[in-house]
Protein backbone atom coordinates (compact mmCIF):
# COMPACT_ATOMS: atom_id res chain seq x y z
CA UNK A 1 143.39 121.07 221.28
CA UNK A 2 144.37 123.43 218.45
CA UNK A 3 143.74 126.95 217.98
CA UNK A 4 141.39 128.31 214.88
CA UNK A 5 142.44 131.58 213.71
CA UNK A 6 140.97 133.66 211.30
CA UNK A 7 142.08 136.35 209.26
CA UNK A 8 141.20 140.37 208.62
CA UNK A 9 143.20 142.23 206.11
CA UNK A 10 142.60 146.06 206.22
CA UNK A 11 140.62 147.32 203.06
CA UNK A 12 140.73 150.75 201.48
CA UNK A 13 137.17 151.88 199.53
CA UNK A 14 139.63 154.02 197.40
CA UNK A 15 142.36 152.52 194.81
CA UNK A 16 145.50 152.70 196.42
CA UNK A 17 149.13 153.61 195.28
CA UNK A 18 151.53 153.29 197.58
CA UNK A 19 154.51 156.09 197.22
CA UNK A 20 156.70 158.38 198.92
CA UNK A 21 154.62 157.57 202.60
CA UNK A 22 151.00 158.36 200.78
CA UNK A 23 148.82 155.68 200.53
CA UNK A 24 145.78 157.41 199.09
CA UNK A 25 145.57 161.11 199.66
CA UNK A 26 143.12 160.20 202.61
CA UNK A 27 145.79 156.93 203.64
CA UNK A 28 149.03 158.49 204.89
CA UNK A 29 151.84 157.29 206.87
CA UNK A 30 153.09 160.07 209.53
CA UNK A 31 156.43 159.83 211.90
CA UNK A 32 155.68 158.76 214.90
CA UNK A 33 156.75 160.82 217.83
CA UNK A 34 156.97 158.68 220.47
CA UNK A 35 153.95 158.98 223.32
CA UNK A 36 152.22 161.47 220.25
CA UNK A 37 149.17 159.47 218.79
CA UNK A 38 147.74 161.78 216.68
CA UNK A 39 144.25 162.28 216.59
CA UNK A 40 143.81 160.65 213.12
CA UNK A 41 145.68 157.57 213.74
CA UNK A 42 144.19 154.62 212.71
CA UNK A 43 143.61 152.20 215.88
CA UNK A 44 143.77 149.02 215.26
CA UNK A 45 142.37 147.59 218.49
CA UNK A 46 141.42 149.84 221.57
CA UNK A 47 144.76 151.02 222.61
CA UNK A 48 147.37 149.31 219.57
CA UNK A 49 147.40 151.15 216.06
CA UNK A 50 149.06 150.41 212.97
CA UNK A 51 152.30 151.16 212.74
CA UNK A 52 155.63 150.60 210.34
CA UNK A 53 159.43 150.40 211.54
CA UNK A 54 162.13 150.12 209.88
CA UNK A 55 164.08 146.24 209.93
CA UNK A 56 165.42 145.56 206.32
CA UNK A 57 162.61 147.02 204.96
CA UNK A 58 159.37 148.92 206.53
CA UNK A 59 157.19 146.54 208.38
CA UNK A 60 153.87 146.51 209.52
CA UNK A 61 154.50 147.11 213.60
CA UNK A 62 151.63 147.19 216.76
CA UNK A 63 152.33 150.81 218.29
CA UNK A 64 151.21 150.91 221.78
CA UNK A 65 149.30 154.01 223.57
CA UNK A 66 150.99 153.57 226.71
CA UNK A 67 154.76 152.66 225.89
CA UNK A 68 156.92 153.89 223.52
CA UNK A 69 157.87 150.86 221.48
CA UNK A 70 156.40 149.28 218.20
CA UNK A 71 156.04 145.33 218.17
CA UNK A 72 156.53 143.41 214.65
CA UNK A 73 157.57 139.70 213.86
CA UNK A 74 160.94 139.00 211.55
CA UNK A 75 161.79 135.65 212.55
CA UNK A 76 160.06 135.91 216.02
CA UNK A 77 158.74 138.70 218.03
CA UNK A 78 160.99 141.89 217.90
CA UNK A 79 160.70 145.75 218.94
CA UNK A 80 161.95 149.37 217.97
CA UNK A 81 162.43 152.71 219.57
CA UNK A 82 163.09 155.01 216.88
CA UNK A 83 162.34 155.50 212.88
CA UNK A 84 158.64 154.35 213.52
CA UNK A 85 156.06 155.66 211.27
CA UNK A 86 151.55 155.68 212.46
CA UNK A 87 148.77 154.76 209.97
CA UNK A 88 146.86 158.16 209.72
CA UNK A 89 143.38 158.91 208.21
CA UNK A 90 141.38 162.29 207.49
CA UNK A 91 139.00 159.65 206.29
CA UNK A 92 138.69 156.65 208.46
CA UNK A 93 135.19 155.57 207.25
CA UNK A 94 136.91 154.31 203.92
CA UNK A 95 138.30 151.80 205.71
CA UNK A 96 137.10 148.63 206.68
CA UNK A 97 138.27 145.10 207.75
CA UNK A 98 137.64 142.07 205.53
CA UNK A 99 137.58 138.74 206.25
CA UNK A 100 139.98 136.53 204.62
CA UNK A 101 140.26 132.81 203.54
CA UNK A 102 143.98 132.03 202.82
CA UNK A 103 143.13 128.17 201.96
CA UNK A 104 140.71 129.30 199.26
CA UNK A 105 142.17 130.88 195.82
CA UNK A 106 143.34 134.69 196.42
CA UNK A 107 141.29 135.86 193.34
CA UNK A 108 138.63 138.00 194.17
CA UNK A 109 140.31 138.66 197.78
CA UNK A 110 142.53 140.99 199.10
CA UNK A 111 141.66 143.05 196.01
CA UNK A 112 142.35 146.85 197.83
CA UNK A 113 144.42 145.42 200.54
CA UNK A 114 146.52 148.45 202.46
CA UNK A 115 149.73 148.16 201.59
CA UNK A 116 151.84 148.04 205.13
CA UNK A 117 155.83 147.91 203.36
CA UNK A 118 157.88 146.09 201.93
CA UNK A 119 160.11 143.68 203.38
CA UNK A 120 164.40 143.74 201.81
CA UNK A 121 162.69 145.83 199.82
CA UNK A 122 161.48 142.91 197.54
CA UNK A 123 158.17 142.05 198.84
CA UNK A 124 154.91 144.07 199.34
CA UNK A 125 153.04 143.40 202.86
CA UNK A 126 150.02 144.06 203.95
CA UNK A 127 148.14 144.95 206.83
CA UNK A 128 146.11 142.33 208.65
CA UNK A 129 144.56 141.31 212.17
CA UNK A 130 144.95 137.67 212.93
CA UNK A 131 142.19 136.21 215.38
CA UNK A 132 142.16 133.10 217.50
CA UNK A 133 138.60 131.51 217.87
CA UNK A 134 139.49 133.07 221.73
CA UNK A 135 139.14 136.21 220.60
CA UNK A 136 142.85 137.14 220.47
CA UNK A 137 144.05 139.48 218.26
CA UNK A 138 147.32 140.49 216.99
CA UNK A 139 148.35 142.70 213.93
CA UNK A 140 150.51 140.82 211.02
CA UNK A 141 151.72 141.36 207.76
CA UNK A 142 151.11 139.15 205.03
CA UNK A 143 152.54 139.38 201.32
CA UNK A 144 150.14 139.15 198.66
């Protein structure tokens, strides 16, 4: 039997540019101090938030509540300690989570997808939840 997954990439209401850890003025990127969350992290799912660390580029990482490690996949599953950075929001009603059909055209999709990092510095990722029909879910990157 194989698994169904579906896709959510994070959505900003706001344009976004992307520059020097600012997303949006309300979209920001702080260091993470490790067992800190602060209190306008974005959480992801109850207990993981969005997080970047650094790996040949700044990728989109899980950070944990309860351990002091950030989770991201770069040819499989890998984790960091140190140089991790949270997903922060003074205004987390402008964002949302959007559905996404990746066998359909892009056009029309993805349009004010978060920007997560970059990857050798080359390409752009994003931030996205990938679902199983199970109800799994696990944060990704995915370039646009």
């Amino acid at each position: 039997m194989s698994t169904v997954f579906f896709y959510l990439i994070l959505i900003a209401i706001t344009s976004l540019n992307w520059n020097a850890g600012a997303i949006s003025p309300d979209i920001f990127w702080r260091d993470y101090v490790q067992s800190d969350i602060p209190c306008d992290a974005i959480e992801a799912a109850p207990g993981r938030y969005i997080g970047q660390a650094y790996h040949n580029g700044f990728m989109v990482a899980t950070l944990y509540s309860y351990s002091n490690v950030a989770t991201f996949d770069f040819g499989g599953k890998k984790t960091a300690i140190g140089n991790l950075k949270i997903l922060c929001s003074h205004q987390p009603e402008k964002l949302y989570w959007e559905k996404v059909n990746f066998s359909a055209p892009l056009d029309g999709q993805m349009t004010d997808a978060v920007k997560g990092g970059n990857q050798a510095n080359q390409f752009d990722l994003y931030i996205g939840i990938r679902y199983s029909m199970m109800g799994n879910g696990r944060l990704e990157r995915w370039l646009k």
